[in-house]
C-alpha atoms as a PDB file:
ATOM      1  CA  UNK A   1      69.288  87.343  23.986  1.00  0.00           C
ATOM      2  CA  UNK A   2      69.977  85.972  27.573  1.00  0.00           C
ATOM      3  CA  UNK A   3      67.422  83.263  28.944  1.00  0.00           C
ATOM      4  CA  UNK A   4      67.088  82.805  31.926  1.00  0.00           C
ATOM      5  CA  UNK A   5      65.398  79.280  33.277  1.00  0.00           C
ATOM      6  CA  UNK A   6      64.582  80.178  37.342  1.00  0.00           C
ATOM      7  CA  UNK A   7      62.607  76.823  38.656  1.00  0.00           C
ATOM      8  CA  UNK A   8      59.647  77.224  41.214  1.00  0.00           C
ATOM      9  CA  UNK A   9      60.053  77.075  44.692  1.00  0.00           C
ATOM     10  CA  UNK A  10      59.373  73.857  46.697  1.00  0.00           C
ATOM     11  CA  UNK A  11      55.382  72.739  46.308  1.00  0.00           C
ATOM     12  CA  UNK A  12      53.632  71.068  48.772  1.00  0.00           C
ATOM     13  CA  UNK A  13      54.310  68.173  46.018  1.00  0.00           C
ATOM     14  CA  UNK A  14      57.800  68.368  46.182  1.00  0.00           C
ATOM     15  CA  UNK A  15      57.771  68.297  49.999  1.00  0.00           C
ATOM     16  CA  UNK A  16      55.842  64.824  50.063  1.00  0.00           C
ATOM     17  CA  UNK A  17      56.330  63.006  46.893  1.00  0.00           C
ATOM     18  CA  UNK A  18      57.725  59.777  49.022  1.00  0.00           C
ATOM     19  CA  UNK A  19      54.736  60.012  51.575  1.00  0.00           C
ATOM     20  CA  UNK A  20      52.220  57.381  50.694  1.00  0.00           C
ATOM     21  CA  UNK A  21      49.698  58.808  52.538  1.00  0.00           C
ATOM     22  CA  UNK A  22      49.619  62.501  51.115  1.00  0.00           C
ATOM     23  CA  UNK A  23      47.331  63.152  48.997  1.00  0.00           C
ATOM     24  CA  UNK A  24      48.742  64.616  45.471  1.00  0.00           C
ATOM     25  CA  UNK A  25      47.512  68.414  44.382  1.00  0.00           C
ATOM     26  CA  UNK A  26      46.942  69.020  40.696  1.00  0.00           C
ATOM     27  CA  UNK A  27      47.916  72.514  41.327  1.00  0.00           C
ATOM     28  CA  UNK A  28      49.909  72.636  44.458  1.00  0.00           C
ATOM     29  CA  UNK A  29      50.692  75.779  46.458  1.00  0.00           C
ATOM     30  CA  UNK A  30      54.554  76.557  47.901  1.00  0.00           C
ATOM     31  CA  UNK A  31      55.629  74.987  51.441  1.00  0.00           C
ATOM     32  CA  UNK A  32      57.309  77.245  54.078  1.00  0.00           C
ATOM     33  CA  UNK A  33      60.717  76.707  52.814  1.00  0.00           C
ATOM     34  CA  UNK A  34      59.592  77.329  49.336  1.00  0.00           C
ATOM     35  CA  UNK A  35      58.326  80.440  50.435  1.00  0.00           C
ATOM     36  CA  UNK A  36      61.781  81.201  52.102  1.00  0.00           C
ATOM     37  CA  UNK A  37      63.448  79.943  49.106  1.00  0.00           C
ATOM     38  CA  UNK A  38      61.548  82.622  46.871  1.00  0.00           C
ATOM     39  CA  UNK A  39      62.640  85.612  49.339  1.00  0.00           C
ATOM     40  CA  UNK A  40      66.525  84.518  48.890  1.00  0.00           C
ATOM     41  CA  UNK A  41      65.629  84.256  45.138  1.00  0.00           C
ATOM     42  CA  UNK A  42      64.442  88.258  44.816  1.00  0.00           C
ATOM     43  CA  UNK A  43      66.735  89.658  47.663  1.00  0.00           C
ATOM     44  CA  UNK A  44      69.824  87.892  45.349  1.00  0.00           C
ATOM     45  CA  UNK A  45      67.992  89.069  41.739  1.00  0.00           C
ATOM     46  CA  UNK A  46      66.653  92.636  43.196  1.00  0.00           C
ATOM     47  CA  UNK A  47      70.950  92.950  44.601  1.00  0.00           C
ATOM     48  CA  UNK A  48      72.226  91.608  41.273  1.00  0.00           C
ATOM     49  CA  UNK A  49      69.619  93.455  38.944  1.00  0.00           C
ATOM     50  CA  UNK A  50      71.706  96.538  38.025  1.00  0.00           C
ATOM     51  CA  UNK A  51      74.621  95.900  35.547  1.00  0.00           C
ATOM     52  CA  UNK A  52      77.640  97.029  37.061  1.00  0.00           C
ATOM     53  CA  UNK A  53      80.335  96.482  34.908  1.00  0.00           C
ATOM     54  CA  UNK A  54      79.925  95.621  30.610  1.00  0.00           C
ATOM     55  CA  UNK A  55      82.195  92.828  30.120  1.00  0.00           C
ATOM     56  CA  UNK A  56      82.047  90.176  27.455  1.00  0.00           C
ATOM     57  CA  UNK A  57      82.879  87.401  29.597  1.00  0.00           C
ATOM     58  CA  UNK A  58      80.952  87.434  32.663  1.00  0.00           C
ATOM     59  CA  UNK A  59      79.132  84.281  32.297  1.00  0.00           C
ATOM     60  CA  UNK A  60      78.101  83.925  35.840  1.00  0.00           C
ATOM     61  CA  UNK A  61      76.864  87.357  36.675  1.00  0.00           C
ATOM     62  CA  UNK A  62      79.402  88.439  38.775  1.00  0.00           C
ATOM     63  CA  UNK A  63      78.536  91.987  36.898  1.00  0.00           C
ATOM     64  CA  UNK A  64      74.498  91.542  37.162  1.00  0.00           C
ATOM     65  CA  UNK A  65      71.421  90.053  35.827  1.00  0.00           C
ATOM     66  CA  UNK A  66      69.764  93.264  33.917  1.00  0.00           C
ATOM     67  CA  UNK A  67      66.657  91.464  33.794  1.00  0.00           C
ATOM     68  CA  UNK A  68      64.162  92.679  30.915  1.00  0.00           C
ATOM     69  CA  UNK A  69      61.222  90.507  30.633  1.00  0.00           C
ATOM     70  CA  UNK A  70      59.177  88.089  33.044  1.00  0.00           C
ATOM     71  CA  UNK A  71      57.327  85.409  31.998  1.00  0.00           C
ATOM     72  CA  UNK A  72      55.333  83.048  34.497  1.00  0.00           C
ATOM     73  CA  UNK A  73      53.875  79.614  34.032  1.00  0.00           C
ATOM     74  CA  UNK A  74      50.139  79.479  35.526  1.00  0.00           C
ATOM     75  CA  UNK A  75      50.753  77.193  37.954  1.00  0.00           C
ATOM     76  CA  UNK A  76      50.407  78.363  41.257  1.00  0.00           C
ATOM     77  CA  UNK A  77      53.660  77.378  42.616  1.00  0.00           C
ATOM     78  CA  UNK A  78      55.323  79.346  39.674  1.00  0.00           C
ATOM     79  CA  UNK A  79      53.020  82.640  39.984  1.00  0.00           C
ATOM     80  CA  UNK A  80      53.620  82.813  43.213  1.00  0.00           C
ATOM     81  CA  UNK A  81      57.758  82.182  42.393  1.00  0.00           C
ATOM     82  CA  UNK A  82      57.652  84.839  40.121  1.00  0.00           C
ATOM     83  CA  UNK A  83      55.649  87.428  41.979  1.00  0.00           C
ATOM     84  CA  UNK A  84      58.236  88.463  44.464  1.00  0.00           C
ATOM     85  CA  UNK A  85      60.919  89.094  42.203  1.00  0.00           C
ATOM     86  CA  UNK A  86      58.936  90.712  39.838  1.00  0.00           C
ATOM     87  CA  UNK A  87      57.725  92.731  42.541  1.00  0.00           C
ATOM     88  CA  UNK A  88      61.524  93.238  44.059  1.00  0.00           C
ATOM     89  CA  UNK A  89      62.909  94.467  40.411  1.00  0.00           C
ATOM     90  CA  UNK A  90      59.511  96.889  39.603  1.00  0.00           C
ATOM     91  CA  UNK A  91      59.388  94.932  36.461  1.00  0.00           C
ATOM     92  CA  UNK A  92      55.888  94.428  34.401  1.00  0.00           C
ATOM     93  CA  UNK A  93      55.456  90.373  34.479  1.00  0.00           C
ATOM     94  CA  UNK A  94      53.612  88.938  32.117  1.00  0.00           C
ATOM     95  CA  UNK A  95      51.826  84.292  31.961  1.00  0.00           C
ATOM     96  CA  UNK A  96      53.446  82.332  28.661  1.00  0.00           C
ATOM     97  CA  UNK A  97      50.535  79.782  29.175  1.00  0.00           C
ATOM     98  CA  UNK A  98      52.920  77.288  27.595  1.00  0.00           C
ATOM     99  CA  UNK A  99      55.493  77.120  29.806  1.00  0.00           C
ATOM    100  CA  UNK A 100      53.427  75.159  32.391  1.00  0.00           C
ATOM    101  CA  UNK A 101      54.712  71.821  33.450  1.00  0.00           C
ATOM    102  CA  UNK A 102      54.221  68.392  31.633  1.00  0.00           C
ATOM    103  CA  UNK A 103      51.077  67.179  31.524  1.00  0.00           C
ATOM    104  CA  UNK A 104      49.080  70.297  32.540  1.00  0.00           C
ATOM    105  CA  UNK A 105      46.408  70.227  35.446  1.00  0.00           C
ATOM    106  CA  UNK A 106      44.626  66.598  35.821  1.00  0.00           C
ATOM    107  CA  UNK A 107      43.947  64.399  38.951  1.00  0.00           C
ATOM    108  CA  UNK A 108      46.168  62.779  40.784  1.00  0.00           C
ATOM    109  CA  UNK A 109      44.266  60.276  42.884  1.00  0.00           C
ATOM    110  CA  UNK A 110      41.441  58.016  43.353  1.00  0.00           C
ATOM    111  CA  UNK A 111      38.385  58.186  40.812  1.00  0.00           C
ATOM    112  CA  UNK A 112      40.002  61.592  39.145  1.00  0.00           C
ATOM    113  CA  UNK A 113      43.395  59.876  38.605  1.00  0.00           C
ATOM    114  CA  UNK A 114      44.840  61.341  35.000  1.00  0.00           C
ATOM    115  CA  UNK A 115      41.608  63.163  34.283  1.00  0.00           C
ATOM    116  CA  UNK A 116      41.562  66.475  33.191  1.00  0.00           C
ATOM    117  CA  UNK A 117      40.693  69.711  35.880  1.00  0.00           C
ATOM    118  CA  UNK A 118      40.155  72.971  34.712  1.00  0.00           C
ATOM    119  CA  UNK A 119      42.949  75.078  36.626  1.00  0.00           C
ATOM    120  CA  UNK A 120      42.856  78.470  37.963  1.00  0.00           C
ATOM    121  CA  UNK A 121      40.069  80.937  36.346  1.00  0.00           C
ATOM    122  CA  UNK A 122      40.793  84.255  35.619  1.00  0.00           C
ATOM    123  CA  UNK A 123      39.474  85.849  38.738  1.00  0.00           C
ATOM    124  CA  UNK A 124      42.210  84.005  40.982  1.00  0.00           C
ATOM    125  CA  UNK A 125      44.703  85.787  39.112  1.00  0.00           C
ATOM    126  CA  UNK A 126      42.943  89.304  39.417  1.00  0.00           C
ATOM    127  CA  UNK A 127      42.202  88.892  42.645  1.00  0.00           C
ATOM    128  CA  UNK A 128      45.750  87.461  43.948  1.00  0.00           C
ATOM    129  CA  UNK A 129      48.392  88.800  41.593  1.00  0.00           C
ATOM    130  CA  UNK A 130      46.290  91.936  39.886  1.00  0.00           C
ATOM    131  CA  UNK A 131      49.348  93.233  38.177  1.00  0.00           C
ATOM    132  CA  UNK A 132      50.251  89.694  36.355  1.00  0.00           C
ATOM    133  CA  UNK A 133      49.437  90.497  32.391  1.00  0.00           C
ATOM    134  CA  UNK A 134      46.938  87.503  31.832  1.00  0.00           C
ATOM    135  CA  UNK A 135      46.095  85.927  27.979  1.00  0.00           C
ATOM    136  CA  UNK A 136      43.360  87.330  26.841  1.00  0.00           C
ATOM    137  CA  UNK A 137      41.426  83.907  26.344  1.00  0.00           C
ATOM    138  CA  UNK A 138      41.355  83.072  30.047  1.00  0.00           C
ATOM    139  CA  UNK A 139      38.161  82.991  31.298  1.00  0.00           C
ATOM    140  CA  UNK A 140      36.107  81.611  34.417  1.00  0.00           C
ATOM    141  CA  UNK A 141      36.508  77.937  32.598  1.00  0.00           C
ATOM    142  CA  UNK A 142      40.435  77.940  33.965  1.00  0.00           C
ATOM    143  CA  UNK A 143      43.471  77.979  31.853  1.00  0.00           C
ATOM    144  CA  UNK A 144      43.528  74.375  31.869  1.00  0.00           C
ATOM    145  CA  UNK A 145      40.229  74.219  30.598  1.00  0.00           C
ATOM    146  CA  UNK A 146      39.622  70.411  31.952  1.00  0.00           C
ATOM    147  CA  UNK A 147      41.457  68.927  28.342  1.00  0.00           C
ATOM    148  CA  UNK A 148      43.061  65.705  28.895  1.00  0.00           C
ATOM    149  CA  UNK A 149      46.397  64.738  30.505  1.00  0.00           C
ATOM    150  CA  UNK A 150      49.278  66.257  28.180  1.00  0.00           C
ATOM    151  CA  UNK A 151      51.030  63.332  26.470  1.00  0.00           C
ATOM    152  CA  UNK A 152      55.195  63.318  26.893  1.00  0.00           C
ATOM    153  CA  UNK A 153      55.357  64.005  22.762  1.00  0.00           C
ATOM    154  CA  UNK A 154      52.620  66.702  23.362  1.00  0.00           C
ATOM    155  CA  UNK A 155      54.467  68.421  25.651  1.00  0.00           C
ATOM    156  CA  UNK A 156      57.946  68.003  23.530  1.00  0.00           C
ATOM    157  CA  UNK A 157      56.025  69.398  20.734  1.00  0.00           C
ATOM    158  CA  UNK A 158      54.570  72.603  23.232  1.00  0.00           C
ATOM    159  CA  UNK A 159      58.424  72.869  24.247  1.00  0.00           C
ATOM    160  CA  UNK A 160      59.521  73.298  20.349  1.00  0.00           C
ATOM    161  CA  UNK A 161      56.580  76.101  20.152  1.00  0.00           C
ATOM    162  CA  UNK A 162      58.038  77.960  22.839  1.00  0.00           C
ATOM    163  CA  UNK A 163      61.281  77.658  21.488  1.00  0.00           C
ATOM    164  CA  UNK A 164      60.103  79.212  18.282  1.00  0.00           C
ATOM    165  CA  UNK A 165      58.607  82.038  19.613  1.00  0.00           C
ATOM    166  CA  UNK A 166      60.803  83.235  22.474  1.00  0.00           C
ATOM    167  CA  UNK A 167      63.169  83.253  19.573  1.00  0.00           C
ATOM    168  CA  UNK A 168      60.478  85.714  17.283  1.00  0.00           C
ATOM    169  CA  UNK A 169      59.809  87.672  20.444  1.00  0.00           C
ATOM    170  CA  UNK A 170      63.183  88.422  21.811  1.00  0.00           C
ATOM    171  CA  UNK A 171      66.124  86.819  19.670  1.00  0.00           C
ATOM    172  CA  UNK A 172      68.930  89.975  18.959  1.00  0.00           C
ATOM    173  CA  UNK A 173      67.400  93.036  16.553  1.00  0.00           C
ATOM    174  CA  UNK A 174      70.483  94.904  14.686  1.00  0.00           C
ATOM    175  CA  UNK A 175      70.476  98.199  16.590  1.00  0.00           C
ATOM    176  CA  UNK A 176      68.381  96.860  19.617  1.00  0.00           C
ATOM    177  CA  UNK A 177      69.854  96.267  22.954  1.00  0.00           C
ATOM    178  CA  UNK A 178      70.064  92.874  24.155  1.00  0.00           C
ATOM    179  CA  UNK A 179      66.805  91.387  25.801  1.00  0.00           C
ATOM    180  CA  UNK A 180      67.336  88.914  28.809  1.00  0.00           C
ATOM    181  CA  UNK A 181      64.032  86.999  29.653  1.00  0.00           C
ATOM    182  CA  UNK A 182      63.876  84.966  32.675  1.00  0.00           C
ATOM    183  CA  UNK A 183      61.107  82.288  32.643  1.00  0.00           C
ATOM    184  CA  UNK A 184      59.195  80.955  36.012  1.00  0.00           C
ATOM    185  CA  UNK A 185      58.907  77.171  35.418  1.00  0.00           C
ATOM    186  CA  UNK A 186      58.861  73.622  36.203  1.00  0.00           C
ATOM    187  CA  UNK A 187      61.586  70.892  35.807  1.00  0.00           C
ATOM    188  CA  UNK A 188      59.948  68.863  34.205  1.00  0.00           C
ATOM    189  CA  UNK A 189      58.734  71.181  31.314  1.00  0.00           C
ATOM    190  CA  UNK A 190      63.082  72.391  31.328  1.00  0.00           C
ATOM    191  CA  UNK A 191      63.704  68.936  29.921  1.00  0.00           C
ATOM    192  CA  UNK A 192      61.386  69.280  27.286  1.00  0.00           C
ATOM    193  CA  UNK A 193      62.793  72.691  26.758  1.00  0.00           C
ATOM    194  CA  UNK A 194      66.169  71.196  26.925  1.00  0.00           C
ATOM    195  CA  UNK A 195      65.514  68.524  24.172  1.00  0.00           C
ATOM    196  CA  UNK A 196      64.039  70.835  21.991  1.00  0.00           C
ATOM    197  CA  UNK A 197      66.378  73.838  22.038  1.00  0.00           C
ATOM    198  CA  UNK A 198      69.141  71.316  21.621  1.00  0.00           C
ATOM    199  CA  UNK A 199      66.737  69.221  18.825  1.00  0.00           C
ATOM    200  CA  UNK A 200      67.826  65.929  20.381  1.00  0.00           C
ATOM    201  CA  UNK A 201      64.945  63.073  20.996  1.00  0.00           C
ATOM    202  CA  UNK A 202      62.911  63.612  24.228  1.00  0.00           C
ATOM    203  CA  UNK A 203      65.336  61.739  27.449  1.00  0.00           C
ATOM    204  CA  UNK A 204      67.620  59.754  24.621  1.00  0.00           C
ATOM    205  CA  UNK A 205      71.362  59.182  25.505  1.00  0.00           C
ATOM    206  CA  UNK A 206      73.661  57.328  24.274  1.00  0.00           C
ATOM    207  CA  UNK A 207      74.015  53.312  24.966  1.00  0.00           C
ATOM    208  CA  UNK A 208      70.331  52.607  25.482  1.00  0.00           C
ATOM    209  CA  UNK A 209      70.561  55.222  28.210  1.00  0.00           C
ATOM    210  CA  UNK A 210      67.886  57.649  29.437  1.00  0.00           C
ATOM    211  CA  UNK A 211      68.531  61.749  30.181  1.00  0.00           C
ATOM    212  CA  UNK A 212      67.116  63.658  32.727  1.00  0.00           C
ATOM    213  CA  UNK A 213      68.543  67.470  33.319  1.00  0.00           C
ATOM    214  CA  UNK A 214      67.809  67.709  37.279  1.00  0.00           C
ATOM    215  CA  UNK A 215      66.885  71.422  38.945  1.00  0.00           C
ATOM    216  CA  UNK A 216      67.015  72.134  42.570  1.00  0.00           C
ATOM    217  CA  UNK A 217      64.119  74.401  43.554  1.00  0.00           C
ATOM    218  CA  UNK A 218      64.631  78.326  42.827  1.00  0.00           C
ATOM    219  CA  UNK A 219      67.666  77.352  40.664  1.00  0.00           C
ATOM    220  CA  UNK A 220      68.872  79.332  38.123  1.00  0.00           C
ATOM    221  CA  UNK A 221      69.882  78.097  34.988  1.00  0.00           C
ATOM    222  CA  UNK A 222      71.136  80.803  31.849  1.00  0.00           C
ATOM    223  CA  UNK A 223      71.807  80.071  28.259  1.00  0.00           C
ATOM    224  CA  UNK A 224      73.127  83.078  25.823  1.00  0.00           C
ATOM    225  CA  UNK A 225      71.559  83.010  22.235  1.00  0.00           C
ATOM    226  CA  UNK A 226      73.311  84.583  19.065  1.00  0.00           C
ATOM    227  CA  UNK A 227      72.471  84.652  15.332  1.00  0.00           C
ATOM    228  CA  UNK A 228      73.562  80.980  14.723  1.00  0.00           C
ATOM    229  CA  UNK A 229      74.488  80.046  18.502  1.00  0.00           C
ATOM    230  CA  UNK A 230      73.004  78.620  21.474  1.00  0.00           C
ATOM    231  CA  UNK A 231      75.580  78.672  24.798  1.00  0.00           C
ATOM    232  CA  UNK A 232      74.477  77.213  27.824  1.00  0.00           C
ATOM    233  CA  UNK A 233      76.383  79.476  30.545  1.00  0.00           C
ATOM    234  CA  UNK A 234      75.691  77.487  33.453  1.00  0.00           C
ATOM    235  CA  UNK A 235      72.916  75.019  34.752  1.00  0.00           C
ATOM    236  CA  UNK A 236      70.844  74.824  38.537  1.00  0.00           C
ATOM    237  CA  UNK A 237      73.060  77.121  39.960  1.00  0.00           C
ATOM    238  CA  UNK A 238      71.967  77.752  43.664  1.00  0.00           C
ATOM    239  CA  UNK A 239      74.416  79.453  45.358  1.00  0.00           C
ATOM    240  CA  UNK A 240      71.768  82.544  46.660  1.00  0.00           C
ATOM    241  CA  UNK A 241      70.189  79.342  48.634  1.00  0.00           C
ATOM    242  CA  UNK A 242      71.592  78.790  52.117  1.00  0.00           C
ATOM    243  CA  UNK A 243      72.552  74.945  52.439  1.00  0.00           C
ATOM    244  CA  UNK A 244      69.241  73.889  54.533  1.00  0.00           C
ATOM    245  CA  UNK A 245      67.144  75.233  51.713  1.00  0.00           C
ATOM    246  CA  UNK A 246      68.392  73.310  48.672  1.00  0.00           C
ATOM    247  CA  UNK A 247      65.711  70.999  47.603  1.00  0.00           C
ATOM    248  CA  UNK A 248      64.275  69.106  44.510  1.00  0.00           C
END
């Protein structure tokens, strides 16, 4: 199995995270040069889709991506990621509610700070992205639901979930051609994912030091799984991004 770990363009978040006076969204759509960022994203993926050559060793895709499987966060900046390319390739796309970023959708400011919101209903997604395969528990109460702030062990423990089962849905079948998955995410949920894939303590380092693995937006970030192996091929690779367009 091939994983694939493609970040969300840049939010409107992103964009003003040092700007005192913007006012945080709990579910914040992409800016312009996200937008722009997502179209360099699919015209690269849609170019490098086909598998050109069968080689062992081509660990950066010189040969193609041979994407099989979708799978988008909720979040609006990630469906709206995801859409394009899935859209570009003519591949069925399908929300992993768990793959969502930490802490899931809650207010960011003033009386709401921290509290629990409900997130997108159902009819968003029908009515914006009609060919997204939604759970079948999402209703007009919004994926979120309004629970409380995810917790940072909470979310390690979601990441270990996922882990689990992308490895029950997709891990190598004898006789089965290889399945390569590309998930539409958030950085912050990648270093949960991170942690847990490698089973190392959430941000621990050695010498009292703390971890962080960093992704630009729209990177690209591939790890090869085997019976009893995990490689990580290569991480926040954005080389299909023009210079001016490389943000965090």
């Amino acid at each position: 199995m091939q994983l694939y770990f493609i970040r969300h363009g840049q939010s409107m978040n992103n964009a003003h995270w040092q700007d005192p006076a913007y006012k945080e969204s709990s579910d914040p759509a992409l800016t312009g040069a996200g937008q722009e960022q997502v179209q360099c994203l699919a015209d690269y993926l849609e170019k490098k889709q086909p598998i050109t050559e069968h080689k062992d060793w081509d660990v950066h895709n010189h040969h193609g991506f041979g994407l099989t499987h979708i799978y988008t966060s909720l979040m609006e900046r990630a469906v709206h990621t995801a859409t394009p390319v899935a859209r570009r390739l003519g591949l069925p796309f399908a929300a992993w509610t768990e793959i969502h970023e930490s802490g899931g959708i809650y207010g960011r400011d003033g009386e709401m700070k921290l509290q629990g919101l409900p997130g997108k209903p159902r009819a968003w997604y029908e009515a914006n992205v009609p060919e997204l395969a939604l759970p079948a528990g999402l209703d007009g109460a919004g994926w979120w639901n309004s629970r409380p702030r995810e917790t940072e062990e909470e979310a390690y423990q979601r990441a270990r979930r996922v882990w689990t089962e992308l490895l029950v849905r997709h891990a190598d079948q004898e006789g089965q051609p290889e399945q390569r998955v590309a998930f539409f995410s958030h950085g912050g949920f990648f270093v949960h994912l991170m942690c847990a894939m490698l089973d190392i303590p959430w941000r621990q380092a050695a010498n009292g030091f703390k971890s962080w693995f960093l992704l630009s937006n729209c990177s690209i970030s591939r790890f090869a799984v085997y019976k009893e192996e995990v490689t990580i091929c290569y991480l926040n690779r954005t080389d299909h991004l023009p210079a001016h367009l490389i943000t965090g």
